[in-house]
Protein backbone atom coordinates (compact mmCIF):
# COMPACT_ATOMS: atom_id res chain seq x y z
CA UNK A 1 102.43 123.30 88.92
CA UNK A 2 103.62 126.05 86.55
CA UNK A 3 106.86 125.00 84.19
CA UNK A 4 108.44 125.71 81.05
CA UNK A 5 110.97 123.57 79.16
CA UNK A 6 114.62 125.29 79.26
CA UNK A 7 116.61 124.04 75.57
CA UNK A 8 119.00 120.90 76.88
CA UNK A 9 117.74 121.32 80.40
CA UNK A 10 114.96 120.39 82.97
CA UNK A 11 112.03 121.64 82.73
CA UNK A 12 111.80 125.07 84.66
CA UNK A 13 109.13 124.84 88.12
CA UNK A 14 107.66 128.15 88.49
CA UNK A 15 106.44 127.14 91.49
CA UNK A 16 109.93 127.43 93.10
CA UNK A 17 109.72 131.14 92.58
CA UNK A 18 106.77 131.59 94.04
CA UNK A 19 107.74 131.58 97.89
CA UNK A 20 110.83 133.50 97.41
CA UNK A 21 109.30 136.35 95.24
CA UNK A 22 106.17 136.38 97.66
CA UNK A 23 108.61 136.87 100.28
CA UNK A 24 110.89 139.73 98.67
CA UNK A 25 107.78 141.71 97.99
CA UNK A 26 106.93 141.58 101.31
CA UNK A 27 110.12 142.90 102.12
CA UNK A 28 110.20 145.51 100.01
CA UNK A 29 107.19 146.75 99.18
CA UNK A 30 108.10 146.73 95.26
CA UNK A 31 105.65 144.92 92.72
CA UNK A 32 107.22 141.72 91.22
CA UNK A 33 106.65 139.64 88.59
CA UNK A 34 108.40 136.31 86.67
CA UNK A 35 108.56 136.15 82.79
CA UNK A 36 109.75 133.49 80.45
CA UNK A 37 111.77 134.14 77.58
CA UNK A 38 108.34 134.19 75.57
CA UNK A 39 107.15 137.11 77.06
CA UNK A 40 104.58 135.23 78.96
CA UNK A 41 104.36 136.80 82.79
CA UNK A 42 104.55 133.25 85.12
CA UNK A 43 104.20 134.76 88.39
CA UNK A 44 103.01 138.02 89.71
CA UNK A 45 102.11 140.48 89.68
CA UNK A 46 102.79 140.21 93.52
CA UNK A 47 102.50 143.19 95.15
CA UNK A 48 103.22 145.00 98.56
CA UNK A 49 102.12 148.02 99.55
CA UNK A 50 98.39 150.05 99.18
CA UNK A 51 99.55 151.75 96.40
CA UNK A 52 100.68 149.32 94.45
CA UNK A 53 97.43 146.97 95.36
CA UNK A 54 95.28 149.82 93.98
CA UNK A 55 97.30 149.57 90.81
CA UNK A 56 96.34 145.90 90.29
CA UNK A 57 92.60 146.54 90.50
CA UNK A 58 93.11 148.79 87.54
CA UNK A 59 94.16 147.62 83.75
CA UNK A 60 97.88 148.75 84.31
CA UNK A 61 98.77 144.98 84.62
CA UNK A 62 96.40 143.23 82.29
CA UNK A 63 96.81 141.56 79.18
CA UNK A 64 96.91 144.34 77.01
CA UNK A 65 98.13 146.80 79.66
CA UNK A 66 100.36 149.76 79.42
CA UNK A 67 102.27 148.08 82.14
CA UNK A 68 101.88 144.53 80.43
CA UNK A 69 103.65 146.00 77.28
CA UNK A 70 106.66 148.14 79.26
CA UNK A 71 107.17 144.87 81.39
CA UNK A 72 107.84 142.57 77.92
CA UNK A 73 110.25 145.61 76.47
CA UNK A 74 112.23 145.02 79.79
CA UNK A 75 111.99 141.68 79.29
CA UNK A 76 112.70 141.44 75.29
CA UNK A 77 116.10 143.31 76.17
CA UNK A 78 117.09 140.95 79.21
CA UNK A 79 116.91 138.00 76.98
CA UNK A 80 118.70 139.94 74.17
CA UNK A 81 122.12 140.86 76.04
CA UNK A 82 121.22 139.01 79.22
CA UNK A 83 121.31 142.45 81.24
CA UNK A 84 119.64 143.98 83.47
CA UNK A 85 117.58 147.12 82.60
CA UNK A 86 115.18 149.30 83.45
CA UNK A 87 112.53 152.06 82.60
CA UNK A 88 110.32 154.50 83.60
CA UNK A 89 106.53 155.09 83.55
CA UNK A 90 105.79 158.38 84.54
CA UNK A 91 107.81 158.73 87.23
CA UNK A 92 107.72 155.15 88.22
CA UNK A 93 111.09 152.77 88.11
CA UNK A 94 111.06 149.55 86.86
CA UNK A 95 113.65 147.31 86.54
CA UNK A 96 114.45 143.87 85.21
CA UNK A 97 116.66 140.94 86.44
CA UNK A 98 117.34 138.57 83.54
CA UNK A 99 117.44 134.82 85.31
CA UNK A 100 120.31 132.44 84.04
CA UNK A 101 121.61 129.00 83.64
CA UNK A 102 124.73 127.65 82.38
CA UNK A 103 124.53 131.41 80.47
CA UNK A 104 121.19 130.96 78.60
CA UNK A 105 118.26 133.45 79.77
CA UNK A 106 115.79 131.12 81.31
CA UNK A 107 113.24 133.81 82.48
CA UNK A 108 113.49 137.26 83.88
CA UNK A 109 112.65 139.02 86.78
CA UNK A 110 110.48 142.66 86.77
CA UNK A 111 110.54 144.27 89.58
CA UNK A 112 109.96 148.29 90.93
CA UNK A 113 106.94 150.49 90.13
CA UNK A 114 107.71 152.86 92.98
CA UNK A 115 108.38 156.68 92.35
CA UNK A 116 111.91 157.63 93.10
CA UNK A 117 110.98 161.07 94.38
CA UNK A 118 107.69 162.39 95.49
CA UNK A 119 105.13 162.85 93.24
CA UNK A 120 102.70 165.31 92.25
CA UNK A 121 98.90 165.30 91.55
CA UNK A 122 99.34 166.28 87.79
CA UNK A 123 101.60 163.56 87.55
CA UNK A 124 99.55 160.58 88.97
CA UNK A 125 96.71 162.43 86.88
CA UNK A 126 98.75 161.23 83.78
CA UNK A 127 99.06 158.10 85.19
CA UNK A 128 95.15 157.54 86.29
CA UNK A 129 94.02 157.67 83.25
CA UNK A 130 96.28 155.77 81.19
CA UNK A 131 94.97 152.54 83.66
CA UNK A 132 91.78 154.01 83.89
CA UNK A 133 91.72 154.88 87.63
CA UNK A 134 90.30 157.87 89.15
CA UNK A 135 92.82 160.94 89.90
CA UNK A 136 91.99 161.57 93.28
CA UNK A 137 92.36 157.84 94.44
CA UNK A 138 95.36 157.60 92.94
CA UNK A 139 96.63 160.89 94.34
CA UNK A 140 95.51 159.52 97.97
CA UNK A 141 97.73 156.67 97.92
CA UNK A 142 100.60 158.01 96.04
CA UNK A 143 101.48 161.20 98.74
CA UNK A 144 101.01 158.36 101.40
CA UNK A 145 103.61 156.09 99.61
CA UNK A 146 107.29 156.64 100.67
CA UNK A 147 109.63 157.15 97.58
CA UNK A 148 112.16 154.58 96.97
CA UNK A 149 115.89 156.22 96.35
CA UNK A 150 117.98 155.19 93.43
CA UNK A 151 120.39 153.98 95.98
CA UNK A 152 117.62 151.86 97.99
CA UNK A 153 116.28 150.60 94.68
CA UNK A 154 120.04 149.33 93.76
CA UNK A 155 120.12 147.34 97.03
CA UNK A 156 116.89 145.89 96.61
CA UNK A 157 118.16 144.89 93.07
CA UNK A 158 121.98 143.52 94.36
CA UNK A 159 119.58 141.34 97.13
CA UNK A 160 117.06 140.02 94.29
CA UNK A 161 120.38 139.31 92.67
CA UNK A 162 121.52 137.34 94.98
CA UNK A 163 118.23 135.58 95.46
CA UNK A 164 118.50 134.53 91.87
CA UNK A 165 121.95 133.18 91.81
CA UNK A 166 121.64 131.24 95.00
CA UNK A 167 118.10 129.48 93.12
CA UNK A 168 120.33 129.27 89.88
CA UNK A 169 123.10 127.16 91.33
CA UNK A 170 120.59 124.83 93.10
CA UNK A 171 119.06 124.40 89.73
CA UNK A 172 122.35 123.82 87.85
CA UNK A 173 123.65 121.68 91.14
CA UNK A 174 120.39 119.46 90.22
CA UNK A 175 120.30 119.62 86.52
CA UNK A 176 123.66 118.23 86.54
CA UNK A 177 123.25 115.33 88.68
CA UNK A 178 120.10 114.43 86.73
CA UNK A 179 122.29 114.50 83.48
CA UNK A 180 125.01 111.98 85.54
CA UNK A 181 122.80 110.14 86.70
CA UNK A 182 120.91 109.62 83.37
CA UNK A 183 124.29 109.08 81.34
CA UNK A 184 125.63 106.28 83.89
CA UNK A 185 122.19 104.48 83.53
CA UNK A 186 122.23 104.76 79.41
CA UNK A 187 125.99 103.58 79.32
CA UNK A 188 125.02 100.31 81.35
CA UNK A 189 122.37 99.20 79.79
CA UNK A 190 124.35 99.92 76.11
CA UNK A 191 127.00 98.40 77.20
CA UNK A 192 125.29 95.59 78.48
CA UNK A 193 123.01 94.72 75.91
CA UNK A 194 126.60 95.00 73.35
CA UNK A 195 128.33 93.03 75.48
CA UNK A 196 125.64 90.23 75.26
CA UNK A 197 125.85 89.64 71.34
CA UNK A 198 129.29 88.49 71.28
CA UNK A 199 129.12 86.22 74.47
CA UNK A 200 125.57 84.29 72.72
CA UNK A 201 127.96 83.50 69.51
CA UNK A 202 131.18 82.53 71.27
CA UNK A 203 128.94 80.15 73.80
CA UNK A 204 127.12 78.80 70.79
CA UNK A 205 130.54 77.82 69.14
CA UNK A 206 131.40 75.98 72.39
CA UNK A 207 128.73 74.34 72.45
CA UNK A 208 129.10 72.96 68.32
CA UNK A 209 132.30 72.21 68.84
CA UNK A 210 131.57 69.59 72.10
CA UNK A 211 128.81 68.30 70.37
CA UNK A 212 129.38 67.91 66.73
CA UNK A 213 133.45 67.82 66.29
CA UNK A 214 134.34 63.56 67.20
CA UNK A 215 137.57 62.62 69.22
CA UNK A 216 138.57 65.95 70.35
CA UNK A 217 141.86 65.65 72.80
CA UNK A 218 141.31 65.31 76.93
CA UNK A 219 142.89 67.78 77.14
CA UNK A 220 140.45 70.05 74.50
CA UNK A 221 137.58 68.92 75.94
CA UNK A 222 138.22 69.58 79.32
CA UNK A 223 139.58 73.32 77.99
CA UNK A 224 136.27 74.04 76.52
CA UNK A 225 134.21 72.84 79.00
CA UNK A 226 135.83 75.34 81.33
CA UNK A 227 135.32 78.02 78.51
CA UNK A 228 131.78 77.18 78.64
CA UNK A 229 131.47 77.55 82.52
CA UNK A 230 133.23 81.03 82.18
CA UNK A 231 131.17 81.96 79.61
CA UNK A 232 128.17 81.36 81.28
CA UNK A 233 129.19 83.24 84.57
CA UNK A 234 130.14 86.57 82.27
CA UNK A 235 126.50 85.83 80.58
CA UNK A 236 125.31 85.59 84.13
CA UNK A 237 127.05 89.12 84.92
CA UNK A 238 125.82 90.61 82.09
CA UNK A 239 122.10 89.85 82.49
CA UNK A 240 122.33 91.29 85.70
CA UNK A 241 123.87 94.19 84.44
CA UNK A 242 121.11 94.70 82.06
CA UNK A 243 118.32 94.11 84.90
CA UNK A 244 120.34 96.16 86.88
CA UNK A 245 120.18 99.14 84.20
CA UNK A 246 116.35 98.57 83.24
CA UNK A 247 115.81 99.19 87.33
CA UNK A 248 117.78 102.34 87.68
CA UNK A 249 115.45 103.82 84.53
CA UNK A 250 112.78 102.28 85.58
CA UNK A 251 112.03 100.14 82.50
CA UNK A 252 112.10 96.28 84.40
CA UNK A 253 108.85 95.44 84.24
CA UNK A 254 106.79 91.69 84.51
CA UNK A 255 104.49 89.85 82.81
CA UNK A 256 102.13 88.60 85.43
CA UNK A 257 99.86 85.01 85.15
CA UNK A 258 98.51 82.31 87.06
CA UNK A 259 101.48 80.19 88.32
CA UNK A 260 101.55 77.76 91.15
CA UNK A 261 104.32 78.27 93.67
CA UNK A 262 105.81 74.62 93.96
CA UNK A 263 106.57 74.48 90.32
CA UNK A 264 108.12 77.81 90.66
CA UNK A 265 110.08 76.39 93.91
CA UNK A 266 111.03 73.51 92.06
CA UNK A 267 112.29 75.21 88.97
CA UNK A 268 114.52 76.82 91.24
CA UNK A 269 115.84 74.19 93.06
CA UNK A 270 116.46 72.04 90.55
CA UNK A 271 119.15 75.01 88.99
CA UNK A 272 121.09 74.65 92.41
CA UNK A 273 120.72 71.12 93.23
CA UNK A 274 124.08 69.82 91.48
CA UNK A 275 125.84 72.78 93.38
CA UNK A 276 124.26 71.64 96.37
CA UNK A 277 125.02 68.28 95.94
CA UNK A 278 128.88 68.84 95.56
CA UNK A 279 129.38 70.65 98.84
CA UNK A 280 127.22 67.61 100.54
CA UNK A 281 124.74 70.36 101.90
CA UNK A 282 120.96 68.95 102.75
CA UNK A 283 117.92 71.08 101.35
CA UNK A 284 114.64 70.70 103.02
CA UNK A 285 111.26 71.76 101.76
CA UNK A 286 108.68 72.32 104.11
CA UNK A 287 105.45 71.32 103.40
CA UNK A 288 106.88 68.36 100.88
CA UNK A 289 104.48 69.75 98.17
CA UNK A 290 106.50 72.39 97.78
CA UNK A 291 103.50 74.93 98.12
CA UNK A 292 101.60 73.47 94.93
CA UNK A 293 98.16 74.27 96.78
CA UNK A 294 99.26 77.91 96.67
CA UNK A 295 97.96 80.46 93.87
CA UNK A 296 100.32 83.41 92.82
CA UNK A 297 99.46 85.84 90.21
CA UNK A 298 102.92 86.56 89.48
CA UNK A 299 105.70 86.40 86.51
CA UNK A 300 106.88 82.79 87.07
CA UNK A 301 110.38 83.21 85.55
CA UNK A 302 110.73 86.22 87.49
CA UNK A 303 110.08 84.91 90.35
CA UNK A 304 111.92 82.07 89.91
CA UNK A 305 114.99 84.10 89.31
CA UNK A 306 114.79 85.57 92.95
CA UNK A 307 114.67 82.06 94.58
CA UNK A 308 117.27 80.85 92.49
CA UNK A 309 119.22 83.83 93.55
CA UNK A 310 118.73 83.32 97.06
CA UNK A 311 119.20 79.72 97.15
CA UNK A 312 122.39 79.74 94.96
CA UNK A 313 123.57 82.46 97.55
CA UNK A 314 122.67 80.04 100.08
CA UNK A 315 124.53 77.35 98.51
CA UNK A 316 128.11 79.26 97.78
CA UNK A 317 128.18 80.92 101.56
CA UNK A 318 126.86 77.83 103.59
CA UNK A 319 130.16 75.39 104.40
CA UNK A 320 130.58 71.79 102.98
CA UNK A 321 127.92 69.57 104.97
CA UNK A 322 125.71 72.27 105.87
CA UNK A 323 122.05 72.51 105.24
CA UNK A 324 119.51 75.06 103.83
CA UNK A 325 115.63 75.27 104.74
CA UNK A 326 113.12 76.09 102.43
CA UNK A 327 109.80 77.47 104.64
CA UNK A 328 106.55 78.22 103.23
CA UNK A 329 103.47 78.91 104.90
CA UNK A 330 100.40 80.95 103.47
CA UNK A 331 98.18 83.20 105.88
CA UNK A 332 94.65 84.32 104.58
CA UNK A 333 96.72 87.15 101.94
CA UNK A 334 100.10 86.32 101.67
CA UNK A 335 102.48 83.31 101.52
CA UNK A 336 105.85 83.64 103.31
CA UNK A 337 108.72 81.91 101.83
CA UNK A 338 111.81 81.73 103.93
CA UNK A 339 115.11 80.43 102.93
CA UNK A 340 116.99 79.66 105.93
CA UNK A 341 121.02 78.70 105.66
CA UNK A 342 123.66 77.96 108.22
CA UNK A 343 126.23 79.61 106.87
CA UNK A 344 128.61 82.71 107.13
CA UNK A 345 125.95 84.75 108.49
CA UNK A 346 126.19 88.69 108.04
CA UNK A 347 127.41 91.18 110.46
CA UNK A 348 125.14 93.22 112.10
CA UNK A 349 126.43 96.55 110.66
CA UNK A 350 126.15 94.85 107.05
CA UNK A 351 122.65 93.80 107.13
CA UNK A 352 121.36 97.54 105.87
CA UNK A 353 122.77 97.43 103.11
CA UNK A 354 122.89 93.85 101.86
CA UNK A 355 120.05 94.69 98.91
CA UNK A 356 122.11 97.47 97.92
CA UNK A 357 123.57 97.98 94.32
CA UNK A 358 127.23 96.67 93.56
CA UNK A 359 127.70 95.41 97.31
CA UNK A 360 129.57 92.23 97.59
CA UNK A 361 130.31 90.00 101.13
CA UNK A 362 133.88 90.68 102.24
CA UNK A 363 134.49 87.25 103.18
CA UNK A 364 134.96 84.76 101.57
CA UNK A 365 133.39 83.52 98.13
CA UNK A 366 132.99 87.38 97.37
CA UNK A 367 132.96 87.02 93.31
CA UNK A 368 130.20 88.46 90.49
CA UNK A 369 128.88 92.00 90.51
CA UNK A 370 126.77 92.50 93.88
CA UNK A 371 123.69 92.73 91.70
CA UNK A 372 121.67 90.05 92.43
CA UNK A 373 120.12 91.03 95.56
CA UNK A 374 119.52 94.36 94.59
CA UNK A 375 117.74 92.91 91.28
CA UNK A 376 115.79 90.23 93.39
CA UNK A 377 114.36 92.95 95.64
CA UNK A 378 112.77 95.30 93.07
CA UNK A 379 111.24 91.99 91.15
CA UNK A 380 109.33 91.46 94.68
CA UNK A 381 108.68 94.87 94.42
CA UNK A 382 107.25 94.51 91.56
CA UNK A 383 105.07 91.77 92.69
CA UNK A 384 103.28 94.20 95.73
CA UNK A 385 105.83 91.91 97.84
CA UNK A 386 108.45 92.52 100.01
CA UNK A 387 112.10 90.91 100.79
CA UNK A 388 114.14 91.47 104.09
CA UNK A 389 117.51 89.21 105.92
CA UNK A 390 118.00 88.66 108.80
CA UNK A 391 120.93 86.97 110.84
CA UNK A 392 122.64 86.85 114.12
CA UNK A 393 125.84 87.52 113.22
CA UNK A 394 128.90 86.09 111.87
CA UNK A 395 128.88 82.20 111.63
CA UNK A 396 125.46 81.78 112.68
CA UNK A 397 123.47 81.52 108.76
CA UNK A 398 121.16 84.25 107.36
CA UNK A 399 117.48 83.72 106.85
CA UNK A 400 115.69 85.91 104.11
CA UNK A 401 111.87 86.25 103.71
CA UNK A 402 109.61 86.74 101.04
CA UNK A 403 106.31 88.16 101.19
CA UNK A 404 103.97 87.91 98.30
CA UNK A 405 100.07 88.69 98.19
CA UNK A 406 97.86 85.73 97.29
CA UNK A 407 95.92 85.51 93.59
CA UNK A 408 92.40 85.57 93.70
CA UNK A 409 91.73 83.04 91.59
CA UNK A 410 91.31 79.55 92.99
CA UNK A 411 93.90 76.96 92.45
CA UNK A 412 92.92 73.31 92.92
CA UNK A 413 96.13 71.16 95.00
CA UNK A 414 98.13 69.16 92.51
């Protein structure tokens, strides 16, 4: 792959040029070539027609060819005015088309080196040996090679033209949704990580003041303790916020090691268990070890923040007295873990898009930032895994399954 870094821009792909030019020349018959603002010839010379093939065997195009140095005059004025121009080499046209975006000269286009009248042998005598071909051969090929009016040359030139802009726009259309993107996903994770200073100090004040300050009011107590459950769910938010933005740039990352899955499962459960409790709903663990026979070489805490996720989702859409199942079973390379509940259930035309960013249920219970699906998802990712839902419809629970691959080391049952 050929490219060339534009100033405040993507990098330009050569490569994109290629076909187009290839097919142009074909066209035409003209000999084209791609420059970059340096002077340095990307693509080409491409060339279409006998004549013009016999030219590229001889030194006309080289390195430190007479047609090399006319080629990077065209192309020295195109990225002066960001014109077109042209010239002649004995009797041949060529012509330049300077390539642009957002008005800076990213490359230019040469183009031409047909005669614009017929020739004669003097002429392409002149010629031959300034490329260090012989007379005749040249003469052969040039009274055999149709002339290419002024006019004809100007509507090859309007059609590259066109060519370029329609390439242009694509490029710009692209370059600018890269930039979007790029700024959304620097303002949320700046954002984020300044929102997260100032809700750490205000939580740690809560927290003095409960413990340390004696005989506080009722009525003050019960104040901050709310404070400190609000504070908690913005802290919540804002972590996600922040794994959210580390996923979109693809900076999340984890720090794998040998865990064992019940005390993973159980760290989890126990965050959800007072919640749980409250709305009188019955979790079961199946096998009652919780899966401590069962090796992961994994990022516990990660991992443990996906089951919590799932199970406190679980938990806040399942009704009061309802029950959630907790399934594990382990094949010879992977362990399933499936958290079953009987709750609200999704509809059918939901399910596709239940891991997506920002998405919230539309029923009921629909608070925080849609995130935490999304986030859980990639951390399976992340672990060669997989996570998918399923559910029957509305009213009738939601089950979703994790797939991990097994460690390779051995780990003894607890």
């Amino acid at each position: 792959m050929i490219t060339a870094k534009l100033p405040g821009s993507a990098p330009v792909d050569w490569d994109d040029w290629d076909t187009p030019l290839r097919q142009f020349t074909e066209a035409t018959g003209l000999v084209t070539s791609a420059y970059d603002p340096d002077g340095v010839r990307r693509i080409g010379p491409k060339t279409g027609s006998r004549l013009s093939a016999l030219l590229l065997r001889s030194r006309l195009w080289a390195e430190d060819g007479p047609g090399t140095a006319l080629e990077r005059t065209l192309v020295e004025a195109a990225c002066a005015d960001g014109q077109p121009a042209s010239a002649q080499f004995d009797g041949l046209r060529i012509c330049s088309l300077p390539l642009l975006l957002r008005g800076k000269v990213y490359g230019v286009l040469v183009f031409g080196w047909r005669f614009a009248d017929f020739s004669s042998p003097l002429e392409c005598e002149r010629i031959a040996k300034q490329v260090g071909l012989p007379g005749h051969l040249l003469w052969n090929e040039v009274r055999l090679d149709a002339p290419v009016s002024e006019q004809r040359m100007g509507t090859y030139a309007a059609l590259l033209g066109t060519l370029a802009a329609t390439l242009d726009r694509q490029r710009e259309t692209i370059d600018d949704l890269t930039r979007v993107n790029r700024t959304r996903e620097l303002f949320l994770a700046t954002v984020s990580h300044e929102m997260r200073t100032p809700l750490s100090a205000l939580s740690m004040r809560i927290e003095l003041m409960l413990r340390t300050v004696p005989d506080l009011p009722p009525k003050v107590v019960s104040g901050l303790e709310s404070m400190r459950v609000h504070v908690r769910q913005e802290a919540g938010m804002v972590d996600d916020l922040i794994d959210a933005a580390r996923t979109l740039t693809g900076q999340m990352s984890i720090t794998r090691s040998q865990v064992k899955l019940g005390q993973v499962l159980r760290d989890a459960i126990s965050t959800v268990e007072t919640f749980a409790h409250t709305k009188r709903i019955l979790m079961q663990v199946t096998p009652s070890d919780y899966g401590d026979h069962i090796g992961l070489e994994a990022d516990g805490r990660r991992l443990q923040q996906v089951i919590w996720n799932l199970l406190f989702n679980a938990t806040k859409f399942t009704p009061e007295g309802g029950a959630i199942r907790i399934e594990v079973k382990r094949s010879s390379d992977m362990v399933a873990i499936d958290i079953t509940d009987s709750g609200q259930g999704i509809e059918p035309e939901d399910l596709p898009h239940v891991f997506g960013a920002f998405t919230l249920q539309q029923h009921d219970n629909a608070t925080g930032l849609g995130l935490g699906l999304y986030i859980a998802r990639r951390i399976v990712e992340l672990h060669e895994g997989s996570l998918s839902v399923s559910s029957e419809g509305r009213g009738k629970g939601a089950t979703f399954a994790i797939r991990l691959p097994l460690a390779d080391f051995p780990h003894p049952a607890s």
